[in-house]
C-alpha atoms as a PDB file:
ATOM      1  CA  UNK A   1     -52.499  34.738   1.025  1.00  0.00           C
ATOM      2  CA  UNK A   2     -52.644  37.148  -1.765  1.00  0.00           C
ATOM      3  CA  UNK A   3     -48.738  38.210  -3.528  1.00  0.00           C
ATOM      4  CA  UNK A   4     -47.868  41.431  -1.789  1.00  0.00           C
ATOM      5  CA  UNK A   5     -47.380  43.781  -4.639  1.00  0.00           C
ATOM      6  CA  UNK A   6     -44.278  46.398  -4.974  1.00  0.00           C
ATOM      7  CA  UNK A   7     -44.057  49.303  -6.590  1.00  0.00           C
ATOM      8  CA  UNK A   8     -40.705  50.554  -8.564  1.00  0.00           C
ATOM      9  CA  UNK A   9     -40.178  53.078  -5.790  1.00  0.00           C
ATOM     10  CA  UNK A  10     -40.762  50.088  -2.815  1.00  0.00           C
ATOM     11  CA  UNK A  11     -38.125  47.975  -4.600  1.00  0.00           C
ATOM     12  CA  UNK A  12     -35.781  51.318  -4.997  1.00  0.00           C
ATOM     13  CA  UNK A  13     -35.882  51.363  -0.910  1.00  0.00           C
ATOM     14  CA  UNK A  14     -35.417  48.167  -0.136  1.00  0.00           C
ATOM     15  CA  UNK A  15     -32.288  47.589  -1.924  1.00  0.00           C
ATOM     16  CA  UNK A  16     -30.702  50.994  -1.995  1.00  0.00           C
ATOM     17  CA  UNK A  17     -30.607  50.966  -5.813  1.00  0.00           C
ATOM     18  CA  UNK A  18     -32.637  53.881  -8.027  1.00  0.00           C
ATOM     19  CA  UNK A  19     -35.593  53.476 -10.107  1.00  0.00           C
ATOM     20  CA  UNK A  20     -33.625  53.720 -13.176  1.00  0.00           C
ATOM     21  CA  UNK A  21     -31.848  50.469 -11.728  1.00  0.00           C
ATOM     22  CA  UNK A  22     -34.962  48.254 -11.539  1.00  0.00           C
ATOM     23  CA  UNK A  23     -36.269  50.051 -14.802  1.00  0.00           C
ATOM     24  CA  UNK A  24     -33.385  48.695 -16.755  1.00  0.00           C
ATOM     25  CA  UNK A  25     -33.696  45.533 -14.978  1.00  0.00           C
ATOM     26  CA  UNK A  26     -37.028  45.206 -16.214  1.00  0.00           C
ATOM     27  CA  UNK A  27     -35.939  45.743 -19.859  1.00  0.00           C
ATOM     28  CA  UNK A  28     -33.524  43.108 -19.915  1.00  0.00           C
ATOM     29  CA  UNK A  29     -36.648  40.552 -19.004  1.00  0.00           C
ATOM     30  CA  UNK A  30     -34.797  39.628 -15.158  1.00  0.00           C
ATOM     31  CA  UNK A  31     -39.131  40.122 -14.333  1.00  0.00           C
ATOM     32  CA  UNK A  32     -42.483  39.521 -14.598  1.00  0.00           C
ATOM     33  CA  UNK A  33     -44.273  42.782 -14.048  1.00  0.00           C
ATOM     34  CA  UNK A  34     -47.593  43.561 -14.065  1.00  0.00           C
ATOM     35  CA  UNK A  35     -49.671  46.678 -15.377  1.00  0.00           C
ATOM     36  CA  UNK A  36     -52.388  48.136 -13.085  1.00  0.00           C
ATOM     37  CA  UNK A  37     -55.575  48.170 -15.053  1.00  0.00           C
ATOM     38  CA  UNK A  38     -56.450  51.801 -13.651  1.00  0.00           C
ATOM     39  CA  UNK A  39     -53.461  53.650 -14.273  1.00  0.00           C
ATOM     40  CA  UNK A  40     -50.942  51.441 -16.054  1.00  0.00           C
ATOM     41  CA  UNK A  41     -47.949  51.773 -13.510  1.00  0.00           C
ATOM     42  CA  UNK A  42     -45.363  48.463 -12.793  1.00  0.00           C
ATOM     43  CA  UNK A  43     -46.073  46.479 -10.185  1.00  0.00           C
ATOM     44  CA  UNK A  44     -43.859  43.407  -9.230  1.00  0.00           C
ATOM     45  CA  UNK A  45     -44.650  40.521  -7.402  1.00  0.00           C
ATOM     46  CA  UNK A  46     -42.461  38.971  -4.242  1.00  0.00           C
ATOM     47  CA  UNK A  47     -40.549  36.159  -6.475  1.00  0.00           C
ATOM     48  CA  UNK A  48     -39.238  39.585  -8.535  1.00  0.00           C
ATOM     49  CA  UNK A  49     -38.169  41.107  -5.004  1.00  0.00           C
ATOM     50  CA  UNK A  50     -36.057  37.998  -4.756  1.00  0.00           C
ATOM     51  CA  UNK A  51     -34.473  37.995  -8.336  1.00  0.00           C
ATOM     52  CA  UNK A  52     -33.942  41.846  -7.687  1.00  0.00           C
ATOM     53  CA  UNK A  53     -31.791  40.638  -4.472  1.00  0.00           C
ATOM     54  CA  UNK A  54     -30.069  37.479  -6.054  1.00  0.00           C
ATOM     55  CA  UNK A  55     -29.330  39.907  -9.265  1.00  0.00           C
ATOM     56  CA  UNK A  56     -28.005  43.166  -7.010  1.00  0.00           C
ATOM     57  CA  UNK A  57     -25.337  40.493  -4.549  1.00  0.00           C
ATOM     58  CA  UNK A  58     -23.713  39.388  -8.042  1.00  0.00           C
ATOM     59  CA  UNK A  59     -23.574  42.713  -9.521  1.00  0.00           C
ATOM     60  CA  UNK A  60     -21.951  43.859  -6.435  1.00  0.00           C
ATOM     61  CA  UNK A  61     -18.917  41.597  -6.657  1.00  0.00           C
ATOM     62  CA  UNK A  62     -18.757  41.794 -10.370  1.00  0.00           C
ATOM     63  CA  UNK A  63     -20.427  39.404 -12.585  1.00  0.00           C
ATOM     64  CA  UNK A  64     -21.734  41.300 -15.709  1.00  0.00           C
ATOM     65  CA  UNK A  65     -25.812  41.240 -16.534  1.00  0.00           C
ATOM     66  CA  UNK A  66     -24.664  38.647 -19.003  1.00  0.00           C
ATOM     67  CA  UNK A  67     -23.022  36.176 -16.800  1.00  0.00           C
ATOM     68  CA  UNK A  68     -26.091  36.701 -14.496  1.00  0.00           C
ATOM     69  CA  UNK A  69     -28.796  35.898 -17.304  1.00  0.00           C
ATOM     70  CA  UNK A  70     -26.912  32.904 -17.347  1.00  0.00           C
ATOM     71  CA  UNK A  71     -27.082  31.752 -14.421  1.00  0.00           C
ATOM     72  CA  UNK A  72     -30.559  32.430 -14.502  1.00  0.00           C
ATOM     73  CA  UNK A  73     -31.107  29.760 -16.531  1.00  0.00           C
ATOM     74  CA  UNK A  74     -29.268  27.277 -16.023  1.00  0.00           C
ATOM     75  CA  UNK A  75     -28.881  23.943 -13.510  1.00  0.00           C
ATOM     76  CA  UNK A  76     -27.475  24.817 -10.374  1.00  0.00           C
ATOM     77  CA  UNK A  77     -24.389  23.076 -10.572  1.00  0.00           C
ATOM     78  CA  UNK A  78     -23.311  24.741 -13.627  1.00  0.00           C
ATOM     79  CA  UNK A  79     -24.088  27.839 -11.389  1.00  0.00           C
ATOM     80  CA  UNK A  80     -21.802  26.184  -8.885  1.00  0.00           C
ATOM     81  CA  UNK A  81     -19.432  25.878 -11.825  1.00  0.00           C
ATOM     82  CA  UNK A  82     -19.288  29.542 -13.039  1.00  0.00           C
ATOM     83  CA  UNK A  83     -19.483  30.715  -9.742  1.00  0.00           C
ATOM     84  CA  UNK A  84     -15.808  28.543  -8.411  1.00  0.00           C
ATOM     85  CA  UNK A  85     -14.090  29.702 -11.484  1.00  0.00           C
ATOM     86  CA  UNK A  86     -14.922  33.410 -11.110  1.00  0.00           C
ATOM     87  CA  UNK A  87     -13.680  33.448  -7.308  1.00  0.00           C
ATOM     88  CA  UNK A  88     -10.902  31.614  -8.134  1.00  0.00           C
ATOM     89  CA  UNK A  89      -9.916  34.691 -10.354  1.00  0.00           C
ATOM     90  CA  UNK A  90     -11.297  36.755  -7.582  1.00  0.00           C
ATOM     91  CA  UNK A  91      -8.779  35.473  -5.339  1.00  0.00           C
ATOM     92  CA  UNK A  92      -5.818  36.037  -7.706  1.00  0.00           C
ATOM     93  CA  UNK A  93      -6.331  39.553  -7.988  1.00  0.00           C
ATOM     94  CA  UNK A  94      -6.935  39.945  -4.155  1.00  0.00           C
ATOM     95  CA  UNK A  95      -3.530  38.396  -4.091  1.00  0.00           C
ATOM     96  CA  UNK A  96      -2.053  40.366  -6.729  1.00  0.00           C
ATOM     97  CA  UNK A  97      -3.521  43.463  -4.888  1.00  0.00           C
ATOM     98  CA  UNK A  98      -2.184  42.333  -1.447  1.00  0.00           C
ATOM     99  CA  UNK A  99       1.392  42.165  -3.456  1.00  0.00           C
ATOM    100  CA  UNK A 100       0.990  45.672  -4.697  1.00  0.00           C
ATOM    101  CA  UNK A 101      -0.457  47.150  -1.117  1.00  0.00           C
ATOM    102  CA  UNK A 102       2.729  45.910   0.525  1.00  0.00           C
ATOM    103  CA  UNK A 103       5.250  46.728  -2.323  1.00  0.00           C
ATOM    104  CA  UNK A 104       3.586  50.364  -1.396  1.00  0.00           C
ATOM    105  CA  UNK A 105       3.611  50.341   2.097  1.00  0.00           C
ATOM    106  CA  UNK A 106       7.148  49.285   2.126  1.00  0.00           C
ATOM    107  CA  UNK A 107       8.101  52.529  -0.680  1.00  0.00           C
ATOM    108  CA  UNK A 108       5.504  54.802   2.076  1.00  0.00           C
ATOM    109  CA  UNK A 109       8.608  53.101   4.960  1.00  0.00           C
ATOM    110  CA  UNK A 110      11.570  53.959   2.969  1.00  0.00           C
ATOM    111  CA  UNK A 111      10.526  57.472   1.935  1.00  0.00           C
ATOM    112  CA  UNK A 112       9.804  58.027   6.078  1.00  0.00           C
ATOM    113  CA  UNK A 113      13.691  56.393   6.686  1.00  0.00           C
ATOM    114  CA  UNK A 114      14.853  58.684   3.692  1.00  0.00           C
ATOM    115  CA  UNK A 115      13.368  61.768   5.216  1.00  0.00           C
ATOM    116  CA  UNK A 116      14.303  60.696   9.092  1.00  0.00           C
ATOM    117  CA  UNK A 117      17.647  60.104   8.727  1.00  0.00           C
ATOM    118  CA  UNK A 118      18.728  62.453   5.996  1.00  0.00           C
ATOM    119  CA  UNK A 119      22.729  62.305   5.439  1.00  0.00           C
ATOM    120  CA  UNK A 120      22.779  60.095   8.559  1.00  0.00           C
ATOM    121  CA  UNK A 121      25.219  57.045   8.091  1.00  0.00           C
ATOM    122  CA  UNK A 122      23.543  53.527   8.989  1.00  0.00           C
ATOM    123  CA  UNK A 123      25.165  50.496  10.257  1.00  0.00           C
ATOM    124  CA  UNK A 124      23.290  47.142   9.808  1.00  0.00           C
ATOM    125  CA  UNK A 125      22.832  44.032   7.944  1.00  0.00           C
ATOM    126  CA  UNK A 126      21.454  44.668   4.870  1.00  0.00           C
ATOM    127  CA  UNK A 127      18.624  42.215   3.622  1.00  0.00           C
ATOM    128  CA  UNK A 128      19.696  39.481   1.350  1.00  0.00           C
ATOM    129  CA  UNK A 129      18.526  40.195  -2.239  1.00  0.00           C
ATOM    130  CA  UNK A 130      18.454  38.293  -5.575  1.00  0.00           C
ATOM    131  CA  UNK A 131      18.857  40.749  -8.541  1.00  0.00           C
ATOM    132  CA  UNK A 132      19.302  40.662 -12.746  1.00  0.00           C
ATOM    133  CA  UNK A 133      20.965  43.734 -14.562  1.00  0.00           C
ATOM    134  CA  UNK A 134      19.642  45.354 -17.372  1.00  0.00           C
ATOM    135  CA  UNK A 135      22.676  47.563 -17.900  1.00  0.00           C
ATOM    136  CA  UNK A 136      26.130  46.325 -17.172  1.00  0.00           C
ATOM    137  CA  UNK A 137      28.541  49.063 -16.884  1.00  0.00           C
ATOM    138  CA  UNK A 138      27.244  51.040 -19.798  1.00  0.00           C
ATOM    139  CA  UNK A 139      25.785  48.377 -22.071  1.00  0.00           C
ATOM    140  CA  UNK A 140      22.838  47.390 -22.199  1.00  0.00           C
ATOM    141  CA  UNK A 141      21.709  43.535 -21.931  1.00  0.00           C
ATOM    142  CA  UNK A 142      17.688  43.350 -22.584  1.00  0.00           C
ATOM    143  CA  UNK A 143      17.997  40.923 -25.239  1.00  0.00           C
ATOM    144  CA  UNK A 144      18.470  37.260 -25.389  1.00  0.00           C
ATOM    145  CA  UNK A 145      18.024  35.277 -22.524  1.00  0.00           C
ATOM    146  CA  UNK A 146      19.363  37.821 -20.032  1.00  0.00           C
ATOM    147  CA  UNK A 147      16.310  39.997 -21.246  1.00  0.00           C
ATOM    148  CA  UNK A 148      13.989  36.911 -21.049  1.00  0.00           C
ATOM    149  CA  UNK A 149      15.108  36.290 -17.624  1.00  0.00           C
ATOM    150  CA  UNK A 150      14.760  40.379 -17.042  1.00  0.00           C
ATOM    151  CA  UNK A 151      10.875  39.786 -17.821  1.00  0.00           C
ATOM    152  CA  UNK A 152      10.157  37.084 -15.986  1.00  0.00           C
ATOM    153  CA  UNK A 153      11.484  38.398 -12.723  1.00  0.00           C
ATOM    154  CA  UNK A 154       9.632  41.683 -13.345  1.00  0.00           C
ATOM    155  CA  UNK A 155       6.433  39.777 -14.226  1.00  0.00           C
ATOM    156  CA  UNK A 156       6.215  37.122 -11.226  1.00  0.00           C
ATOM    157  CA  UNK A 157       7.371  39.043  -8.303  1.00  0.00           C
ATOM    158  CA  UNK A 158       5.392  42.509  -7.722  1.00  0.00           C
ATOM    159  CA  UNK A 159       7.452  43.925  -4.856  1.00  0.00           C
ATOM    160  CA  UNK A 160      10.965  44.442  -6.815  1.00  0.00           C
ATOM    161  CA  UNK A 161      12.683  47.592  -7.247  1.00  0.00           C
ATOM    162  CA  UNK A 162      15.514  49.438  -9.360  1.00  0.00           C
ATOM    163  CA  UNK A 163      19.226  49.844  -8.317  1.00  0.00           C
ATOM    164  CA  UNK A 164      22.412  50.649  -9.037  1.00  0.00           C
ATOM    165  CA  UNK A 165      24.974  48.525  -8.745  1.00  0.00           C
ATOM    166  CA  UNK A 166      28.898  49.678  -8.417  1.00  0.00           C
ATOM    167  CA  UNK A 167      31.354  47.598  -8.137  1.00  0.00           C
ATOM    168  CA  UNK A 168      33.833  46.922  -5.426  1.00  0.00           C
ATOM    169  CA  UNK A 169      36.867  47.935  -7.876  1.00  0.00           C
ATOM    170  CA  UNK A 170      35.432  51.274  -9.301  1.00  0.00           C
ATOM    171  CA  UNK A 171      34.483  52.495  -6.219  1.00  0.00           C
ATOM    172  CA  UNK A 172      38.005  52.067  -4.790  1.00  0.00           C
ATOM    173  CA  UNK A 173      39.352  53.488  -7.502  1.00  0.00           C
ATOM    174  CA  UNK A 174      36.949  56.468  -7.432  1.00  0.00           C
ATOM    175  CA  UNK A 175      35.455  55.442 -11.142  1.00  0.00           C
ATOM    176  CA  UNK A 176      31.586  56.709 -11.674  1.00  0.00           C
ATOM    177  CA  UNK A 177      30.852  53.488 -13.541  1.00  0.00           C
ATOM    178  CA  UNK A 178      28.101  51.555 -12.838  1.00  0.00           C
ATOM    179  CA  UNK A 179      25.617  48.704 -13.718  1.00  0.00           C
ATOM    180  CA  UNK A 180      21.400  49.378 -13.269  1.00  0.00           C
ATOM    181  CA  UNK A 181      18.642  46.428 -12.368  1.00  0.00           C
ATOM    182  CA  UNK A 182      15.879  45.196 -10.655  1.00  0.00           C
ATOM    183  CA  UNK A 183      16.125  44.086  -7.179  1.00  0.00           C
ATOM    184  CA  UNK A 184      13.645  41.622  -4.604  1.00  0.00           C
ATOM    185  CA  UNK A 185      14.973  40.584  -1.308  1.00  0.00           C
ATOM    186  CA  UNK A 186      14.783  36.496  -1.049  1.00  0.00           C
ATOM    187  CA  UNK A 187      12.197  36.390   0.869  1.00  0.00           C
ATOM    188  CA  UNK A 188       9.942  38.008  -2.131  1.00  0.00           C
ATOM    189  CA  UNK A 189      11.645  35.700  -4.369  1.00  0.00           C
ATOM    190  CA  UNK A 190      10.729  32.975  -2.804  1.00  0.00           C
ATOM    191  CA  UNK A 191       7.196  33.851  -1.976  1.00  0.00           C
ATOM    192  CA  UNK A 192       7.015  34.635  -5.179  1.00  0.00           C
ATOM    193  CA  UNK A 193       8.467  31.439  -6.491  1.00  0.00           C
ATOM    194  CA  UNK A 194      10.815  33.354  -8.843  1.00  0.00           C
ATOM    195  CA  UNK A 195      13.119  31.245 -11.330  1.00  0.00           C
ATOM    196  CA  UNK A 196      16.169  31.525  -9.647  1.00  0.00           C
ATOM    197  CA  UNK A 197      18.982  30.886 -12.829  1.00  0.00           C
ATOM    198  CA  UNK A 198      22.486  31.572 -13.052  1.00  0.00           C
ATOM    199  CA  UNK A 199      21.391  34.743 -14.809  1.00  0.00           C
ATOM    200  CA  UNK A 200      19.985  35.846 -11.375  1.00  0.00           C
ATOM    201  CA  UNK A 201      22.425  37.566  -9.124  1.00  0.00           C
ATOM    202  CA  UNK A 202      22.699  36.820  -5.327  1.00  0.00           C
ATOM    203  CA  UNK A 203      23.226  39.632  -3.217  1.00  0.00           C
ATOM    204  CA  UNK A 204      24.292  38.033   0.409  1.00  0.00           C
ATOM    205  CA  UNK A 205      23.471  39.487   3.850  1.00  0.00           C
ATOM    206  CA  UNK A 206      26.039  41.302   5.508  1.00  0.00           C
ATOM    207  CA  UNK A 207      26.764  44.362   7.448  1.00  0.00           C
ATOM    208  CA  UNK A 208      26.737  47.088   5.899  1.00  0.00           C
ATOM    209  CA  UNK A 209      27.382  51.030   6.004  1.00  0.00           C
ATOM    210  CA  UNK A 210      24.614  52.921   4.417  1.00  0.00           C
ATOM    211  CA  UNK A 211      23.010  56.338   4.067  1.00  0.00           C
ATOM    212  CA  UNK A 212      20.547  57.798   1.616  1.00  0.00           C
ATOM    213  CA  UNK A 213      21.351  59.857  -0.562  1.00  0.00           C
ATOM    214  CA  UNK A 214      19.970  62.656  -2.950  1.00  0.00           C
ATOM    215  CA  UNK A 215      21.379  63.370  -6.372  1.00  0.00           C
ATOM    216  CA  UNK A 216      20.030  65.016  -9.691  1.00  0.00           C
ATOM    217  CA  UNK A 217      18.183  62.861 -11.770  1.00  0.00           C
ATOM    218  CA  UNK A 218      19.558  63.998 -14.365  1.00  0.00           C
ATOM    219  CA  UNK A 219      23.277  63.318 -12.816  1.00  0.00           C
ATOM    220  CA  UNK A 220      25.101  62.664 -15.845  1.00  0.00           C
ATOM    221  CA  UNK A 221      24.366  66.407 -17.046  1.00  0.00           C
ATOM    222  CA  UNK A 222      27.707  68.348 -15.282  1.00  0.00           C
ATOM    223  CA  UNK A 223      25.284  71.667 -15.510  1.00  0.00           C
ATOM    224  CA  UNK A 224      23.139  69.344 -12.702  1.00  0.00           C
ATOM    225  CA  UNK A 225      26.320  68.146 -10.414  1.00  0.00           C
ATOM    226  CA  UNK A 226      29.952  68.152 -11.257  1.00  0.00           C
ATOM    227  CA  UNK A 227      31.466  64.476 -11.504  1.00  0.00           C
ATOM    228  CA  UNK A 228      33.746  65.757  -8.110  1.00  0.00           C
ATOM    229  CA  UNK A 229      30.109  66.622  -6.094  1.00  0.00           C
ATOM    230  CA  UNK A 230      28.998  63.090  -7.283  1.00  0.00           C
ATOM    231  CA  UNK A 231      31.618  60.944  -6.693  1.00  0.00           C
ATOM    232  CA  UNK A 232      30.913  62.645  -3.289  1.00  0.00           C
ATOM    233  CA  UNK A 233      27.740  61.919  -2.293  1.00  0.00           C
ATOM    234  CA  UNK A 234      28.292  58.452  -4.156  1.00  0.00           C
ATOM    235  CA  UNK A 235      31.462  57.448  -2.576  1.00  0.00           C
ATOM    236  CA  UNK A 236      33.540  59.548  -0.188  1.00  0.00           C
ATOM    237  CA  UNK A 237      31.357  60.426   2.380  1.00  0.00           C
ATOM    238  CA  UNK A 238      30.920  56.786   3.380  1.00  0.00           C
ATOM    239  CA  UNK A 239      34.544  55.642   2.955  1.00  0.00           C
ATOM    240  CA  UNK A 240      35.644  58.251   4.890  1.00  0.00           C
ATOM    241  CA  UNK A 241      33.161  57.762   7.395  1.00  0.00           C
ATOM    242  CA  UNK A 242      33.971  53.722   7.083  1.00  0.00           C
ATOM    243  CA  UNK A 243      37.904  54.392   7.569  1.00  0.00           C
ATOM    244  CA  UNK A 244      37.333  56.485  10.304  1.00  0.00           C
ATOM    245  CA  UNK A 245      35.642  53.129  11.880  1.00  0.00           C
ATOM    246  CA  UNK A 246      38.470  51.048  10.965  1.00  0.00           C
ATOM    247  CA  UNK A 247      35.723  49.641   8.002  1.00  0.00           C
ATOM    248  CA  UNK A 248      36.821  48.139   4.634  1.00  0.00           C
ATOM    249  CA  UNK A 249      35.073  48.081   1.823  1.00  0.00           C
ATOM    250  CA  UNK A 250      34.365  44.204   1.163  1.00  0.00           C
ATOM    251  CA  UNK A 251      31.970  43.772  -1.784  1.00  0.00           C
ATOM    252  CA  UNK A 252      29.636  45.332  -4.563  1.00  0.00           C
ATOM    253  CA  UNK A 253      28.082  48.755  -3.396  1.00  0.00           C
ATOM    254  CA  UNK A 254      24.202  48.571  -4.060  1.00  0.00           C
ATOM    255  CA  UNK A 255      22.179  51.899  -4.418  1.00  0.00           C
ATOM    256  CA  UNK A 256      18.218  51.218  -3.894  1.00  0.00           C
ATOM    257  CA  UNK A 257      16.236  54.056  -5.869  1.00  0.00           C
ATOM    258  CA  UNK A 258      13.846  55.356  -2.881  1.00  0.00           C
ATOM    259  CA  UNK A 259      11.907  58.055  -5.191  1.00  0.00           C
ATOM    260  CA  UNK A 260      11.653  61.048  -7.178  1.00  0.00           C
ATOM    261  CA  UNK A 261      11.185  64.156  -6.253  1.00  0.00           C
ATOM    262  CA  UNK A 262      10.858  68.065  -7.408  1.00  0.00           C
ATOM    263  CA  UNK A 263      12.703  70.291  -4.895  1.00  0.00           C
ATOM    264  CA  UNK A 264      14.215  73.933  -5.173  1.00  0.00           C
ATOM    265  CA  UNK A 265      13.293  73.643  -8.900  1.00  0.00           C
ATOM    266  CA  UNK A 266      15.310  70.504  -9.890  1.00  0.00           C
ATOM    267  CA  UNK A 267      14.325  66.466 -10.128  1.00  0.00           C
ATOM    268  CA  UNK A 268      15.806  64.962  -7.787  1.00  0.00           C
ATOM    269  CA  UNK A 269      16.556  60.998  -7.102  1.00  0.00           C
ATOM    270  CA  UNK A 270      16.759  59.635  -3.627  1.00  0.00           C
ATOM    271  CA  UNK A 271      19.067  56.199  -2.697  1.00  0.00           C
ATOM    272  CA  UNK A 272      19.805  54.426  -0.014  1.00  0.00           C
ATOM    273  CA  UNK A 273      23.591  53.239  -0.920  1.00  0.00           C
ATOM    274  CA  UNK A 274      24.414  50.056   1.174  1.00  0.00           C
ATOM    275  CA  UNK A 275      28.470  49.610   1.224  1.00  0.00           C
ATOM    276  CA  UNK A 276      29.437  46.180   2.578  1.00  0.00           C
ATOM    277  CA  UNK A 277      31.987  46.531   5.494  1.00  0.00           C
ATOM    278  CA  UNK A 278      34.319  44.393   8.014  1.00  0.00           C
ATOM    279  CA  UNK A 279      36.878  45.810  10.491  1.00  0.00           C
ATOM    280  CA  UNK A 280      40.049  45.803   9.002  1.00  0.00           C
END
């Protein structure tokens, strides 16, 4: 049976790629094409056609023309070889991806709660969270070990995110002091198989009182809000609303940053402030 013979354009439609594709192909030596005698155009035989579709499914999931040449011409378990240790990147990144597409869907969740409940005070457990400060009441720790530790939990668990943390005592007392971090509820953690050290906070589940919450971004600027609007939204509200429930205030207060956002010609900084409560 005589070798079917295809031309540039046959080998274009075949495999959905363009001329210019199997041209450059061609240059790179992936073929052995022939030269009609009467006009001089390509022609490529049916062993091509196959190198063409062996060469276009690893280009598609990423190998590079030089990994491929490779493989080419080498034994097949070498092949074998290359081909295990690239999906076994593969598969981290597909991971890593996963990570980020649910560390977004759950922002896309909390931006809907911010917007559907609005001033709206909350009462439920909150989720238990490990977290490690970066800023403790006004000084900053980033270096040492606590900054070590900072990195690491940044670096192995994707779905985190930055709070504030007041505590118990200033908020009684009415003082706008606070401490800023990164945040992952356990469950990340462990997923995640974060190092859990003394350094790394535990914050318990428990019920809570909570309510998002907008406030400058730039809040420390009194031209944005005065300290008596902020202490407000940041405290008051809530405490009023708990004593009017017969609530006390029994631990830290944690503010999750929900997002950003340019309204009415300001920056703006949503929260969802979780204030740990029992009945008196």
């Amino acid at each position: 049976m005589k070798e079917y013979d295809y031309t540039p354009s046959d080998l274009s439609k075949l495999l959905n790629v363009s001329t210019n594709t199997i041209r450059r192909y061609d240059e790179k030596g992936y073929f052995n094409a022939r030269r009609k005698e009467e006009n001089g155009y390509r022609t490529f035989g049916h062993a091509d056609l196959e190198k063409l579709m062996y060469i276009s499914k690893y280009r598609k999931v990423g190998f590079s023309h030089k990994d491929i040449s490779q493989m080419l011409q080498q034994e097949l378990w070498q092949t074998e070889e290359d081909i295990e240790a690239y999906k076994r990147n593969l598969d981290a990144q597909i991971a890593q991806l996963q990570a980020y597409s649910h560390m977004l869907k759950d922002d896309i969740r909390m931006m809907q709660r911010a917007r559907q409940y609005e001033t709206q005070m909350i009462e439920q457990d909150c989720s238990p969270m490990h977290y490690v400060l970066y800023q403790e009441k006004g000084k900053l720790c980033l270096d040492g070990e606590q900054g070590a530790v900072l990195r690491r939990f940044v670096d192995s668990c994707p779905e985190f995110k930055y709070i504030y943390l007041f505590a118990r005592e200033d908020v009684l007392s009415g003082r706008l002091i606070w401490s800023e971090g990164v945040v992952a509820n356990q469950l990340f953690t462990a997923k995640y198989d974060v190092e859990i050290t003394p350094l790394v906070q535990s914050y318990e589940r428990r019920p809570c009182v909570m309510q998002f919450v907008r406030i400058p971004l730039r809040f420390m600027d009194e031209t944005q809000i005065s300290q008596e609007q902020l202490r407000g939204i940041l405290y008051d509200n809530i405490l009023t609303y708990m004593q009017g429930k017969g609530y006390e205030l029994v631990g830290d207060v944690i503010g999750i940053k929900v997002g950003y956002s340019c309204e009415e010609g300001k920056e703006w900084q949503y929260l969802l402030l979780s204030f740990p409560s029992e009945k008196r």
